[in-house]
PDB file of N, CA and C in Angstrom:
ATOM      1  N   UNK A   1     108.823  74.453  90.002  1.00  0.00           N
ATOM      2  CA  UNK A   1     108.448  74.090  91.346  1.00  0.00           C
ATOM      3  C   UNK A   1     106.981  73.718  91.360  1.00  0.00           C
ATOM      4  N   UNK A   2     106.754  72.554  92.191  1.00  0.00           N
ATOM      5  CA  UNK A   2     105.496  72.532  92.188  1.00  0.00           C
ATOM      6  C   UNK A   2     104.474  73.575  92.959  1.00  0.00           C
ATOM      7  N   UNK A   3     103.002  73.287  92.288  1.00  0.00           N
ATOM      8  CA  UNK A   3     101.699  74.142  93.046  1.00  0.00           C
ATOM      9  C   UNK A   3     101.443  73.470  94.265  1.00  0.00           C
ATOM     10  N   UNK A   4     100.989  74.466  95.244  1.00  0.00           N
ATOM     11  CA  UNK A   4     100.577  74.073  96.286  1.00  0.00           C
ATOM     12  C   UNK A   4      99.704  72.639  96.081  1.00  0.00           C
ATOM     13  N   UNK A   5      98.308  72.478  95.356  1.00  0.00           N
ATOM     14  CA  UNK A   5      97.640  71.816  95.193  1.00  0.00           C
ATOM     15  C   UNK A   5      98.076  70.548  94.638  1.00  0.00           C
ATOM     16  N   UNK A   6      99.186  70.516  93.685  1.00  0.00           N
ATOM     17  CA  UNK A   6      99.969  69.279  93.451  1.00  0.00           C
ATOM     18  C   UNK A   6     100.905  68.529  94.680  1.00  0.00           C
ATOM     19  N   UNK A   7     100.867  69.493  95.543  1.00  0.00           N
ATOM     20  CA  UNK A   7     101.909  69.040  96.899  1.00  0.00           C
ATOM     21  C   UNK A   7     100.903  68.546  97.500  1.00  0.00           C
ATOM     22  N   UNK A   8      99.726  68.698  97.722  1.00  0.00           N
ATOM     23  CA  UNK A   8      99.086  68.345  98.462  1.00  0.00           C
ATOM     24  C   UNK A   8      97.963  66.960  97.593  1.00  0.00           C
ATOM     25  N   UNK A   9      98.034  66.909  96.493  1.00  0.00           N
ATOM     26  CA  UNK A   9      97.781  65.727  95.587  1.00  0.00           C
ATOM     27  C   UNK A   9      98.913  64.890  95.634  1.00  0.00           C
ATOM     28  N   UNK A  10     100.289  64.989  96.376  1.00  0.00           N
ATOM     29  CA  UNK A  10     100.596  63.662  96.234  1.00  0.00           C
ATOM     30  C   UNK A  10     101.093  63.352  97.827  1.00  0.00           C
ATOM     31  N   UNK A  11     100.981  63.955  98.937  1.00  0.00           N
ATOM     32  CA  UNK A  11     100.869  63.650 100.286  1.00  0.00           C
ATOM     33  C   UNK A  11     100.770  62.110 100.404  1.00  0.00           C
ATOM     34  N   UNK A  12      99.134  61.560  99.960  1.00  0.00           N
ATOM     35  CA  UNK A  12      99.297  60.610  99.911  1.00  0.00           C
ATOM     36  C   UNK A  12     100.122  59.332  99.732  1.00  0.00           C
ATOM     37  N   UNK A  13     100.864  59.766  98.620  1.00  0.00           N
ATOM     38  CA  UNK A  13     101.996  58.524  97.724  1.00  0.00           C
ATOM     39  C   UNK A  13     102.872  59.058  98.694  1.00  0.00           C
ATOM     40  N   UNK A  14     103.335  60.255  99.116  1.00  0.00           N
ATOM     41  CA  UNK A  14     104.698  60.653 100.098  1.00  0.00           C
ATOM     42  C   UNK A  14     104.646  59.458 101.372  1.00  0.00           C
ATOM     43  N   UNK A  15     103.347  59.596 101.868  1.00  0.00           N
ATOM     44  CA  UNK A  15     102.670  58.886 103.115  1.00  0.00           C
ATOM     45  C   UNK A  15     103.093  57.070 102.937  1.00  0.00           C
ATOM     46  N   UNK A  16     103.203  56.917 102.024  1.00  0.00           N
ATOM     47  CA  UNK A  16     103.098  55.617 101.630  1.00  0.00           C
ATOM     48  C   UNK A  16     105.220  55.580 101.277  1.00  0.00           C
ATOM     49  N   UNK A  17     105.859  56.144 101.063  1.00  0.00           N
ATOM     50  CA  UNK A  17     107.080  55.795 100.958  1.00  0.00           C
ATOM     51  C   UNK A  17     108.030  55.612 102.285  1.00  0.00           C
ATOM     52  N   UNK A  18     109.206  55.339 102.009  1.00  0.00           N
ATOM     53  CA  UNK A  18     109.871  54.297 102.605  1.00  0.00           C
ATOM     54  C   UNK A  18     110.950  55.991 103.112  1.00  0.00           C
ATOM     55  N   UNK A  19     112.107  55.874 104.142  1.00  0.00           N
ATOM     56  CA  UNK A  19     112.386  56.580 104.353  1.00  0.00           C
ATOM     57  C   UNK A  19     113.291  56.971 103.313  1.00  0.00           C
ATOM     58  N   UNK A  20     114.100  55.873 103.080  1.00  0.00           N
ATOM     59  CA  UNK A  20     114.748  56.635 101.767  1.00  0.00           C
ATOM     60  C   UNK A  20     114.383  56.991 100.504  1.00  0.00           C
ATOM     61  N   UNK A  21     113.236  56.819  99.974  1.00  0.00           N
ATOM     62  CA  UNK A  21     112.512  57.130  99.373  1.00  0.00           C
ATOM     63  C   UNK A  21     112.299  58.846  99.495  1.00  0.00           C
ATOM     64  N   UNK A  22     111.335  58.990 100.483  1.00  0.00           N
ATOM     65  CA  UNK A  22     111.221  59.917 101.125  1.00  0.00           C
ATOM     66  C   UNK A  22     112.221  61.107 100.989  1.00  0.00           C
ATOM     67  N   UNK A  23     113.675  61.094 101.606  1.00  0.00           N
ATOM     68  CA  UNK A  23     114.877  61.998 101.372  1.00  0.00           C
ATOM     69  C   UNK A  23     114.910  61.927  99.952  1.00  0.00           C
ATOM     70  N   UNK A  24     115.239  60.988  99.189  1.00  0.00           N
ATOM     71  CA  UNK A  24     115.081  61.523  97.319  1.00  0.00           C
ATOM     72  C   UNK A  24     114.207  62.287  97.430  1.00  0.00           C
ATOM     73  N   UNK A  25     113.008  62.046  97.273  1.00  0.00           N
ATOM     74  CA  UNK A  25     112.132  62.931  96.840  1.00  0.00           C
ATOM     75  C   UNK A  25     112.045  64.259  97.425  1.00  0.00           C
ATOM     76  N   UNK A  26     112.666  64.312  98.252  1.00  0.00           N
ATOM     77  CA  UNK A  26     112.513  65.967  99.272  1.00  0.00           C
ATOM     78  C   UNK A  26     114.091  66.328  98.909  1.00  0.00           C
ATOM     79  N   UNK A  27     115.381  65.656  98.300  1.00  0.00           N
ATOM     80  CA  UNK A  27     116.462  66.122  97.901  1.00  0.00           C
ATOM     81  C   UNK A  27     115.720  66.661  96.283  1.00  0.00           C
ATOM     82  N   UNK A  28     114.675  66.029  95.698  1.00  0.00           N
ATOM     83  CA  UNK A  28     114.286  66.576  94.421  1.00  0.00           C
ATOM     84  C   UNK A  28     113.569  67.648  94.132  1.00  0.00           C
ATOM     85  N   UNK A  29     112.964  67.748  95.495  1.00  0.00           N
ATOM     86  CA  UNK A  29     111.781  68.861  95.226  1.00  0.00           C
ATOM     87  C   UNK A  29     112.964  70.130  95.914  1.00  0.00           C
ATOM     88  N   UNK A  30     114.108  69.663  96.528  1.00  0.00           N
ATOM     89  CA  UNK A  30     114.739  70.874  97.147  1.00  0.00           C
ATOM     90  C   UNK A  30     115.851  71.620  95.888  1.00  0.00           C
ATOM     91  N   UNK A  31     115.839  70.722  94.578  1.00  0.00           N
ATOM     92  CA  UNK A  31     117.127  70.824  93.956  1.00  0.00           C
ATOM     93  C   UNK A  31     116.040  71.713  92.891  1.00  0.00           C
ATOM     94  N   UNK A  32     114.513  71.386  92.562  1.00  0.00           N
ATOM     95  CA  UNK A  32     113.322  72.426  91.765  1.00  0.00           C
ATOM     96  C   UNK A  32     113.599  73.562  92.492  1.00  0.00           C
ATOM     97  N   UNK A  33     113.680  73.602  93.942  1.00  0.00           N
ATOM     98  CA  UNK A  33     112.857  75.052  94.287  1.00  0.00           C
ATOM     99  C   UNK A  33     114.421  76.017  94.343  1.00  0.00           C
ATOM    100  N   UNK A  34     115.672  75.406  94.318  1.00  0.00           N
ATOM    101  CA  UNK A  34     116.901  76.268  93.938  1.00  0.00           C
ATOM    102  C   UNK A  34     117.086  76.472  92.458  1.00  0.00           C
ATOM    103  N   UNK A  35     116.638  75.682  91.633  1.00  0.00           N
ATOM    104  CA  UNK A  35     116.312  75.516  90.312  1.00  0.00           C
ATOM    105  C   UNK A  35     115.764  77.055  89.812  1.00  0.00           C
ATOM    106  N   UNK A  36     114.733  76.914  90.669  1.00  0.00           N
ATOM    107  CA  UNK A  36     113.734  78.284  90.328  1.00  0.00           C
ATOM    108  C   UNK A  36     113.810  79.500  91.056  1.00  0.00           C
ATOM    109  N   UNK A  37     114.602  79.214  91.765  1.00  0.00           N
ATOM    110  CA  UNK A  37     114.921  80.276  92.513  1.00  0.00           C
ATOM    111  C   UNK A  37     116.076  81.289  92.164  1.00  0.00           C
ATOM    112  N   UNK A  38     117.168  80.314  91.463  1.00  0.00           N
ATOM    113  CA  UNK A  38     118.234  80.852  90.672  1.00  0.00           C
ATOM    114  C   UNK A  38     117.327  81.658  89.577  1.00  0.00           C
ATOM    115  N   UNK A  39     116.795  80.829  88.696  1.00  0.00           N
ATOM    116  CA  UNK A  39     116.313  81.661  87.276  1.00  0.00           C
ATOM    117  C   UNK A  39     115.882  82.709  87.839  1.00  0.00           C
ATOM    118  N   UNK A  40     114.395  83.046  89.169  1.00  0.00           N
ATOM    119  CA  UNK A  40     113.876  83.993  89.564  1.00  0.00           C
ATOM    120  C   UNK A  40     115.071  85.226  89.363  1.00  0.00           C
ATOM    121  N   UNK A  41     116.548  85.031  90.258  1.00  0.00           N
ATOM    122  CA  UNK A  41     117.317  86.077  90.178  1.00  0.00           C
ATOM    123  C   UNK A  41     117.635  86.545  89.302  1.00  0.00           C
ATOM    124  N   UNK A  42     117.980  85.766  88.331  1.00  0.00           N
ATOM    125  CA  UNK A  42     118.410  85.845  87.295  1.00  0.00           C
ATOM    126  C   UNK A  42     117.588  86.957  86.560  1.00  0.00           C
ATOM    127  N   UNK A  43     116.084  86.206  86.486  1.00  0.00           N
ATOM    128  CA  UNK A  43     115.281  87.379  85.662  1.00  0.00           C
ATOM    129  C   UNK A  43     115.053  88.442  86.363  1.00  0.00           C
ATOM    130  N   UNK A  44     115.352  88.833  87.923  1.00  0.00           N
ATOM    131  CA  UNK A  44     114.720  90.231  88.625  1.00  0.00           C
ATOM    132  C   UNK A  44     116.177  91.003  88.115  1.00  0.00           C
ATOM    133  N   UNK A  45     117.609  90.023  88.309  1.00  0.00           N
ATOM    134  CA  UNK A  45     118.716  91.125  87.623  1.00  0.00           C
ATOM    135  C   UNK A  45     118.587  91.661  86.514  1.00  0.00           C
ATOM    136  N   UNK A  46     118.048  91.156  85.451  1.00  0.00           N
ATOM    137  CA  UNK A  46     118.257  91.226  84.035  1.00  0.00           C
ATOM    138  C   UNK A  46     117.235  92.152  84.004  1.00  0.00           C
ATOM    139  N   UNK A  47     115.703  92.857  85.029  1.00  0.00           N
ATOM    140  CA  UNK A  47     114.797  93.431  85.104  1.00  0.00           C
ATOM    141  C   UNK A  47     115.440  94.623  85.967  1.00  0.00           C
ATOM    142  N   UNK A  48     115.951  94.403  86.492  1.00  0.00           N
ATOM    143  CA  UNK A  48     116.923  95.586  87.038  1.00  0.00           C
ATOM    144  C   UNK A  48     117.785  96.311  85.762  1.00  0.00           C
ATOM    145  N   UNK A  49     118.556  95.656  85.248  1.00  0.00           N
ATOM    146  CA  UNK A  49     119.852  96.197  84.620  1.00  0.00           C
ATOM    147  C   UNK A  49     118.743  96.504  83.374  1.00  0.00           C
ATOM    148  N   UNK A  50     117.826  96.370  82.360  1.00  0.00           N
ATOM    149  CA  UNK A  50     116.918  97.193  82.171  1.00  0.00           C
ATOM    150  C   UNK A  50     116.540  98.686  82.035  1.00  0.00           C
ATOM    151  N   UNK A  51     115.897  98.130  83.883  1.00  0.00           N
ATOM    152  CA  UNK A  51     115.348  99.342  84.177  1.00  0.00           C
ATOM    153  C   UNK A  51     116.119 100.462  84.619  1.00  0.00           C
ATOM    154  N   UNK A  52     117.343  99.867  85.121  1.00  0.00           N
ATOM    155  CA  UNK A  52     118.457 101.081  85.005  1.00  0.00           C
ATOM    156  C   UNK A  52     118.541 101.519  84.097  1.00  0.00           C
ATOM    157  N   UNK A  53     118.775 100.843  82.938  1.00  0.00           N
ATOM    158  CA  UNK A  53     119.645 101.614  81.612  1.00  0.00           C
ATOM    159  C   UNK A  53     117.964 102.309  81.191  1.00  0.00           C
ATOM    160  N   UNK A  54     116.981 102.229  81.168  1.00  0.00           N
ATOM    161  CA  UNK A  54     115.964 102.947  80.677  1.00  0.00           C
ATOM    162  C   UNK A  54     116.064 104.330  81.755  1.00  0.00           C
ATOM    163  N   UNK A  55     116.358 104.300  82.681  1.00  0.00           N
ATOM    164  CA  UNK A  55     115.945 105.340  83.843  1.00  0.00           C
ATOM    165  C   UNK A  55     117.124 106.479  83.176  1.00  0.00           C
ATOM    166  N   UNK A  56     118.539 105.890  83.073  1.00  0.00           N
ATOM    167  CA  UNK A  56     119.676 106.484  82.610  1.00  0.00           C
ATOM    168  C   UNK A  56     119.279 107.306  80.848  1.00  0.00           C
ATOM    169  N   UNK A  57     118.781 106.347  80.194  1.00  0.00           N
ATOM    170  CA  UNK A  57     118.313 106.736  79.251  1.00  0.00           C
ATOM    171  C   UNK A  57     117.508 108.317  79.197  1.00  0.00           C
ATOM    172  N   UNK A  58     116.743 108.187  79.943  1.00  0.00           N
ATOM    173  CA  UNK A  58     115.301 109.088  79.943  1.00  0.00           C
ATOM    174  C   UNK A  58     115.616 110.094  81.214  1.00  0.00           C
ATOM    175  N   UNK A  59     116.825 110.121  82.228  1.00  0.00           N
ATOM    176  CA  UNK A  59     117.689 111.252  83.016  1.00  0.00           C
ATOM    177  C   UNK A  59     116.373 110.912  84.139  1.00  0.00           C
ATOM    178  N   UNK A  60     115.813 109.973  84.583  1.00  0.00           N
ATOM    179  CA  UNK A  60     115.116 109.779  85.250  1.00  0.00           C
ATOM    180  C   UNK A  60     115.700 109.714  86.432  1.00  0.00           C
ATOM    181  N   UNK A  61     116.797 109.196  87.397  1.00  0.00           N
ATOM    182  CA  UNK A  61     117.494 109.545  88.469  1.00  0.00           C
ATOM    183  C   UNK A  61     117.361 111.193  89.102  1.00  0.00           C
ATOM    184  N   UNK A  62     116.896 111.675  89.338  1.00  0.00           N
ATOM    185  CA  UNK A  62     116.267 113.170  90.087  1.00  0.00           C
ATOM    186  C   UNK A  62     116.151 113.314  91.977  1.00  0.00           C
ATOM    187  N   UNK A  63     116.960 114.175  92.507  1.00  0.00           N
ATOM    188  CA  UNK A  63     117.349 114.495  93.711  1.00  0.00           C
ATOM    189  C   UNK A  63     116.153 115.648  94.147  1.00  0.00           C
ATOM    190  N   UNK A  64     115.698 115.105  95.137  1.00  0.00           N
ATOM    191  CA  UNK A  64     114.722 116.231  95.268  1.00  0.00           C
ATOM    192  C   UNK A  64     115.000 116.915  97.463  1.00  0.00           C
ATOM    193  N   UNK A  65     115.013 118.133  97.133  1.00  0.00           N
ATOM    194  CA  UNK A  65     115.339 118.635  98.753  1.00  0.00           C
ATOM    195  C   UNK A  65     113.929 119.169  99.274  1.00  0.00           C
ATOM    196  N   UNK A  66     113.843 119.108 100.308  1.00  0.00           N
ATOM    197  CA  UNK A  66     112.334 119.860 101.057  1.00  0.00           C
ATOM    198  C   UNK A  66     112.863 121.215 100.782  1.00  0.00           C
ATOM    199  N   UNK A  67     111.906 122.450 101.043  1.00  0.00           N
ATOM    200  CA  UNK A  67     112.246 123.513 100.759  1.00  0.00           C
ATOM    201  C   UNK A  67     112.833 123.873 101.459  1.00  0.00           C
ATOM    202  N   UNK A  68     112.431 123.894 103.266  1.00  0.00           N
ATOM    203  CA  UNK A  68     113.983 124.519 104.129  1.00  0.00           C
ATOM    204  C   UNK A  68     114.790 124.289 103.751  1.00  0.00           C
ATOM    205  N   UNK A  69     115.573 122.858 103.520  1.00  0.00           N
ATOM    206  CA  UNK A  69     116.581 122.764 102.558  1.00  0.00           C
ATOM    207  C   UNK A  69     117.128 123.531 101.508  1.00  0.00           C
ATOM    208  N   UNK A  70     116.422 123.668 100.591  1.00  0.00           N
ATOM    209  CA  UNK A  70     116.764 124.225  99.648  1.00  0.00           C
ATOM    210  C   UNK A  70     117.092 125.514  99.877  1.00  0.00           C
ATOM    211  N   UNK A  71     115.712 126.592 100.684  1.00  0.00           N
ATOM    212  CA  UNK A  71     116.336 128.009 101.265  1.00  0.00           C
ATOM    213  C   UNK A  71     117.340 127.896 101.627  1.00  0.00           C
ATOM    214  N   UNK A  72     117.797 127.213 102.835  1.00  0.00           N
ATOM    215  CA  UNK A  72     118.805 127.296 103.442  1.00  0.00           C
ATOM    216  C   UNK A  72     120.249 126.800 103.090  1.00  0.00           C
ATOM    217  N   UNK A  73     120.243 126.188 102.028  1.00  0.00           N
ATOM    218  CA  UNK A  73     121.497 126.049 101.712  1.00  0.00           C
ATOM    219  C   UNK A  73     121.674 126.820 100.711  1.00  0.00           C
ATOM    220  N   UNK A  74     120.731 127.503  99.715  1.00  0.00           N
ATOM    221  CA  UNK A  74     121.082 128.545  98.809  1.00  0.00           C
ATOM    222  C   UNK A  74     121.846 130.036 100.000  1.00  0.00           C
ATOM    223  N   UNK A  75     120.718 130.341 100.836  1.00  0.00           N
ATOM    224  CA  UNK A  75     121.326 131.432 102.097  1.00  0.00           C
ATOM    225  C   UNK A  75     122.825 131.110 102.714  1.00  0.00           C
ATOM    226  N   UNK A  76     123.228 129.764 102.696  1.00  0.00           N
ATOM    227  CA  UNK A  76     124.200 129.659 103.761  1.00  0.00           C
ATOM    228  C   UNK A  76     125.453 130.106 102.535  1.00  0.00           C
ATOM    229  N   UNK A  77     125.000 129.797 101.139  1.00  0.00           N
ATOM    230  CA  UNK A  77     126.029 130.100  99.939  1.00  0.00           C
ATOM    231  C   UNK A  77     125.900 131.623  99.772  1.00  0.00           C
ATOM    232  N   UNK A  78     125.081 132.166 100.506  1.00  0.00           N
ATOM    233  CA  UNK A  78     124.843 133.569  99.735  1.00  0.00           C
ATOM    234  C   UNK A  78     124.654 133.876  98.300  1.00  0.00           C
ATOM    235  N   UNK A  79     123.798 132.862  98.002  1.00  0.00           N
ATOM    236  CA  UNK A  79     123.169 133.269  96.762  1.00  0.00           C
ATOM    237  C   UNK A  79     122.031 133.935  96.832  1.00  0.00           C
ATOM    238  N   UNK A  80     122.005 135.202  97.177  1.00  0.00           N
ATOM    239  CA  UNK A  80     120.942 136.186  97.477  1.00  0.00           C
ATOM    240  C   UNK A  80     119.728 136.009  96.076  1.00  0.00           C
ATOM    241  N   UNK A  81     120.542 135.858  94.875  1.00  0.00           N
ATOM    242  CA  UNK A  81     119.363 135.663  93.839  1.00  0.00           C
ATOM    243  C   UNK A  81     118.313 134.370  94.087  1.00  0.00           C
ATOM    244  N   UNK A  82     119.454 133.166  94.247  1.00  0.00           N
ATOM    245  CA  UNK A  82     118.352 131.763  94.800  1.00  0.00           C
ATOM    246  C   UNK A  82     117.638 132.069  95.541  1.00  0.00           C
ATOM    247  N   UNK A  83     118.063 132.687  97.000  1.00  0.00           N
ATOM    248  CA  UNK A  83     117.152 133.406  97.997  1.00  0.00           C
ATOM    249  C   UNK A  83     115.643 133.721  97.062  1.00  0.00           C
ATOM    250  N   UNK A  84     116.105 134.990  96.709  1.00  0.00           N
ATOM    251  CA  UNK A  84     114.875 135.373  96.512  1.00  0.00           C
ATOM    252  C   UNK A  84     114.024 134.911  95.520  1.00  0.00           C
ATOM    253  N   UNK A  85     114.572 134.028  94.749  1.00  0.00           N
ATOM    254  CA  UNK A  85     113.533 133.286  93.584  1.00  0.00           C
ATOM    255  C   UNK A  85     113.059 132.142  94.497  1.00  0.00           C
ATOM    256  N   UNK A  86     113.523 131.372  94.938  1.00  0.00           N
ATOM    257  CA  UNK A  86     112.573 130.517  96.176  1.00  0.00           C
ATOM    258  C   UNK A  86     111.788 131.288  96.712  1.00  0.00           C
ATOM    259  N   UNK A  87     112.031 132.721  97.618  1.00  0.00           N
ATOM    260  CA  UNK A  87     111.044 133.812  98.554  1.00  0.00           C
ATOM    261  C   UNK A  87     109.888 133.558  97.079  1.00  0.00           C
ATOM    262  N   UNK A  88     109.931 134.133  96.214  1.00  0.00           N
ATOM    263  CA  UNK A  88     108.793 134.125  95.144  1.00  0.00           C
ATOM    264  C   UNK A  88     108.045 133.439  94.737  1.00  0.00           C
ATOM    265  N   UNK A  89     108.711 132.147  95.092  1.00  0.00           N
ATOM    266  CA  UNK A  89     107.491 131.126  94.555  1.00  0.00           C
ATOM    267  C   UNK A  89     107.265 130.640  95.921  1.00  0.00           C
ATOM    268  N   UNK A  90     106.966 131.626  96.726  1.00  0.00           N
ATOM    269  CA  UNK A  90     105.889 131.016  97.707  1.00  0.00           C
ATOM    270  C   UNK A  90     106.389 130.051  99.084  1.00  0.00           C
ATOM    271  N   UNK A  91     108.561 129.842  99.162  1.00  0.00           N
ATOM    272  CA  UNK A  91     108.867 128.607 100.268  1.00  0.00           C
ATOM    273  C   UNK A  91     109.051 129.928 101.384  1.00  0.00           C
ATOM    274  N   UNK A  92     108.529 129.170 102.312  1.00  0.00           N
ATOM    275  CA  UNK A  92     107.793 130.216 103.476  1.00  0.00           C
ATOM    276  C   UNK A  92     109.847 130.518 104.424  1.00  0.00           C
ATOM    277  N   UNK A  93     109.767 132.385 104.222  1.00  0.00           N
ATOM    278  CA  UNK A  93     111.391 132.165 105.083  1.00  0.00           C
ATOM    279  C   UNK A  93     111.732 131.734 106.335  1.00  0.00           C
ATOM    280  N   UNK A  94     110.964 131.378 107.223  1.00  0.00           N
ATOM    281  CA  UNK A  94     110.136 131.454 108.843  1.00  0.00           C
ATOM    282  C   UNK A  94     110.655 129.254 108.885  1.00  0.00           C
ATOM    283  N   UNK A  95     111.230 128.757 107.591  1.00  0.00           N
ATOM    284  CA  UNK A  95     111.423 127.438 107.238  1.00  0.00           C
ATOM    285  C   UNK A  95     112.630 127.264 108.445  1.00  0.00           C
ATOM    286  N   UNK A  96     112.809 126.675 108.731  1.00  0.00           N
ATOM    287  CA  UNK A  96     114.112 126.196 109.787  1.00  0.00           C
ATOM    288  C   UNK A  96     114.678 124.698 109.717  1.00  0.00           C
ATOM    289  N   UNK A  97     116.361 124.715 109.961  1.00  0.00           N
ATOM    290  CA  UNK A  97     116.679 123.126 109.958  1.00  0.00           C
ATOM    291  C   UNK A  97     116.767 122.147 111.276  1.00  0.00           C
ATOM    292  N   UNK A  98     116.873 120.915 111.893  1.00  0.00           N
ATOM    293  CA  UNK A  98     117.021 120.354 112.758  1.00  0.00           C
ATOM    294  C   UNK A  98     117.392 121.445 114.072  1.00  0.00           C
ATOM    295  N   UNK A  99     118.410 122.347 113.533  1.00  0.00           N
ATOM    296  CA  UNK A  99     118.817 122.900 115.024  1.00  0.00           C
ATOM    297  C   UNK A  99     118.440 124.196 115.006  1.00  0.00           C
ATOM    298  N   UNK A 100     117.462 124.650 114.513  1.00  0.00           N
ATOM    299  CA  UNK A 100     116.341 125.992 114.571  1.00  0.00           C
ATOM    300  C   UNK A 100     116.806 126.658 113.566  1.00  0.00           C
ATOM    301  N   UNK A 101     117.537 126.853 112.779  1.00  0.00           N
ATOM    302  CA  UNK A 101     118.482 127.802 112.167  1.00  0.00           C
ATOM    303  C   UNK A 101     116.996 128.444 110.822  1.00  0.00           C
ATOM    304  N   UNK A 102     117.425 129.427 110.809  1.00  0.00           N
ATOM    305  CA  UNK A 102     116.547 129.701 109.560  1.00  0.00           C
ATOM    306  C   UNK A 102     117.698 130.644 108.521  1.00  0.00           C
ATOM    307  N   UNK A 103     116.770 130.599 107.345  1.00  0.00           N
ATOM    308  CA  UNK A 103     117.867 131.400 106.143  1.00  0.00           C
ATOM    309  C   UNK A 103     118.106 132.690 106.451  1.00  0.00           C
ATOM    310  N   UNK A 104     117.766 133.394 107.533  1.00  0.00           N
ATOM    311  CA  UNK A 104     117.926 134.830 107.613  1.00  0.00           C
ATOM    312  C   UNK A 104     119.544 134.579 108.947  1.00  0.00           C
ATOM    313  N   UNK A 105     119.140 133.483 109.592  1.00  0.00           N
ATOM    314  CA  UNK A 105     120.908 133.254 110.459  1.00  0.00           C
ATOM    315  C   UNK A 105     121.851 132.799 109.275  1.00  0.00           C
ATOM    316  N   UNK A 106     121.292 131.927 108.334  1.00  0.00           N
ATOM    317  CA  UNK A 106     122.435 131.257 107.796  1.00  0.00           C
ATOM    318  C   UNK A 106     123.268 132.869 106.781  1.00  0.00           C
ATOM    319  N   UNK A 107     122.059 133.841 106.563  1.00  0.00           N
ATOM    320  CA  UNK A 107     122.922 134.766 105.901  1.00  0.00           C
ATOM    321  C   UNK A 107     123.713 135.583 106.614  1.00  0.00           C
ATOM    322  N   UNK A 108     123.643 135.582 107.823  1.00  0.00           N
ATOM    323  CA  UNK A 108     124.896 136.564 108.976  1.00  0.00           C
ATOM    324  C   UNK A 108     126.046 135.558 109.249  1.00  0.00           C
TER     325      UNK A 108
END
């Protein structure tokens, strides 16, 4: 596709053509910029499928929960041990979800 600055270096000669003239040349410059636009996809897929298989490679795909979350769905399982190894490192129990709930309701 052409540079801006080449589009605008040949304005002139555009200025000077005939109408049918004109449609060629704008059916040519339209058939470059699908031209390049295809390859573009082409190379962002092939930069994708890549970077997937490297991410897959290296277990890089990783789910991460806020800590209310996490309290609270370990509490609502009654995993009293998760409970308290989260309580230990510091995720505050006083944490609550959208509808107030905290891990000390989800354990009753």
């Amino acid at each position: 596709m052409a540079e801006h600055s080449e589009l605008l270096a040949e304005l002139p000669l555009v200025g000077r053509m005939t109408t049918q003239e004109r449609l060629k040349h704008a059916h040519k410059r339209r058939a470059q910029q699908l031209k390049k636009w295809a390859q573009f996809e082409k190379d962002m897929q092939s930069k994708k499928v890549k970077l997937d298989k490297k991410r897959n490679k290296r277990g890089l795909k990783r789910i991460w929960f806020p800590d209310n979350v996490r309290l609270l769905e370990a509490a609502s399982r009654n995993d009293i041990e998760e409970v308290r190894q989260l309580l230990e490192v510091g995720i505050a129990p006083d944490l609550y979800n959208e509808d107030g709930l905290t891990a000390l309701h989800q354990l009753l």
